[in-house]
Protein backbone atom coordinates (compact mmCIF):
# COMPACT_ATOMS: atom_id res chain seq x y z
CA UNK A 1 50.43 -40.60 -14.74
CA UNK A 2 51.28 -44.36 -15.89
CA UNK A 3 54.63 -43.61 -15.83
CA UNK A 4 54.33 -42.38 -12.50
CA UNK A 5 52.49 -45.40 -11.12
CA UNK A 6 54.87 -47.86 -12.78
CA UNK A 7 57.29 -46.18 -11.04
CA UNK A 8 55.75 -45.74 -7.58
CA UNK A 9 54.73 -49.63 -7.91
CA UNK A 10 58.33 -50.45 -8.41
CA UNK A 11 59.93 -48.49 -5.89
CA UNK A 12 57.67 -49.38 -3.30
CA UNK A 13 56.29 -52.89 -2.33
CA UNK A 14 52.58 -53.04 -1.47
CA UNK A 15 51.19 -56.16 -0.71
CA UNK A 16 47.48 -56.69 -0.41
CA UNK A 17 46.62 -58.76 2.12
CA UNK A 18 43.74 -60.77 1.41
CA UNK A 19 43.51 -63.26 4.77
CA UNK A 20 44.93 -62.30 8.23
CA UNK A 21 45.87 -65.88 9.29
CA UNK A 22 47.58 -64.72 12.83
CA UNK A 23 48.46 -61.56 14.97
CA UNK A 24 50.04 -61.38 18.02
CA UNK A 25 51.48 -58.28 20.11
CA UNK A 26 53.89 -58.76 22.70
CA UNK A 27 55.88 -55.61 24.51
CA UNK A 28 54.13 -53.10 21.59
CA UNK A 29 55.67 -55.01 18.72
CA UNK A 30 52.92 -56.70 16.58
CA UNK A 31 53.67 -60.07 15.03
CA UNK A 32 51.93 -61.06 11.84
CA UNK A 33 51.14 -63.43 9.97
CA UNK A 34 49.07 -63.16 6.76
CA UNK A 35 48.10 -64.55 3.16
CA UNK A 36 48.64 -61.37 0.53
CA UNK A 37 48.42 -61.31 -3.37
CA UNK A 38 51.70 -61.96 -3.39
CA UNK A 39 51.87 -64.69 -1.50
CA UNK A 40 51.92 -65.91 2.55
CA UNK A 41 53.84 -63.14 4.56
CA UNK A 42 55.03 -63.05 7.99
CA UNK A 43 56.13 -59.27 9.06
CA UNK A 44 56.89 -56.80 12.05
CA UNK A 45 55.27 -53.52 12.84
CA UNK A 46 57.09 -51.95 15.86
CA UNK A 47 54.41 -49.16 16.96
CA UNK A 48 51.11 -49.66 15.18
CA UNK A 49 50.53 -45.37 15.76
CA UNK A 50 52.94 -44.92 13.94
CA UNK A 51 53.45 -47.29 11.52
CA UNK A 52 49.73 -47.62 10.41
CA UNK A 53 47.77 -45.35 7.92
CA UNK A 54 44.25 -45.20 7.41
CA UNK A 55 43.80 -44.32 3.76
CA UNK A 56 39.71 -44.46 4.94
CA UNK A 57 37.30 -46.16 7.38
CA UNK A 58 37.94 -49.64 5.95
CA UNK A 59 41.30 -49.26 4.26
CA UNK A 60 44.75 -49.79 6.52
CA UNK A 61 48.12 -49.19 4.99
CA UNK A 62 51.19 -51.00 7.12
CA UNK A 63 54.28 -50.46 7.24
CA UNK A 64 56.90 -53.20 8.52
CA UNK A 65 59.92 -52.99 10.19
CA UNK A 66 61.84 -53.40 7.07
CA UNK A 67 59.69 -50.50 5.10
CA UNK A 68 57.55 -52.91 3.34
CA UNK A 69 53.97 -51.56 3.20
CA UNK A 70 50.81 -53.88 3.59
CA UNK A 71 47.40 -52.71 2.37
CA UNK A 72 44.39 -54.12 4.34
CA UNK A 73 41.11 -53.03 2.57
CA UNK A 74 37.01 -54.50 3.42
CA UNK A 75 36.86 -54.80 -0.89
């Protein structure tokens, strides 16, 4: 399993955004703008149904234009 998530974790970028600073939405593309434990992030999410996941009620996984994925959890 560690092996497995060490892999996972380096294969695939998931930031963890801790602050939404901005979002704006203009002809169904969504413009953000965020602070993440990684650092400040602006991205793109071209169709928010289909590029959003909701692992549960409070818990959003985003995906950008560019495949980078964006967790946004309540904890």
């Amino acid at each position: 399993r560690a092996v497995a998530e060490t892999e996972i974790a380096r294969r695939y970028l998931t930031a963890r955004v801790t602050r939404v600073v901005q979002v704006r939405t203009e002809f169904g593309i969504t413009y953000w703008h965020v602070d993440t434990d990684k650092g400040e992030r602006d991205f793109v999410v071209q169709s928010l149904s289909e590029s959003c996941l909701w692992l549960s009620d409070d818990h959003l996984l985003l995906t950008d234009t560019d495949g980078n994925r964006f967790e946004i959890a309540s904890r």
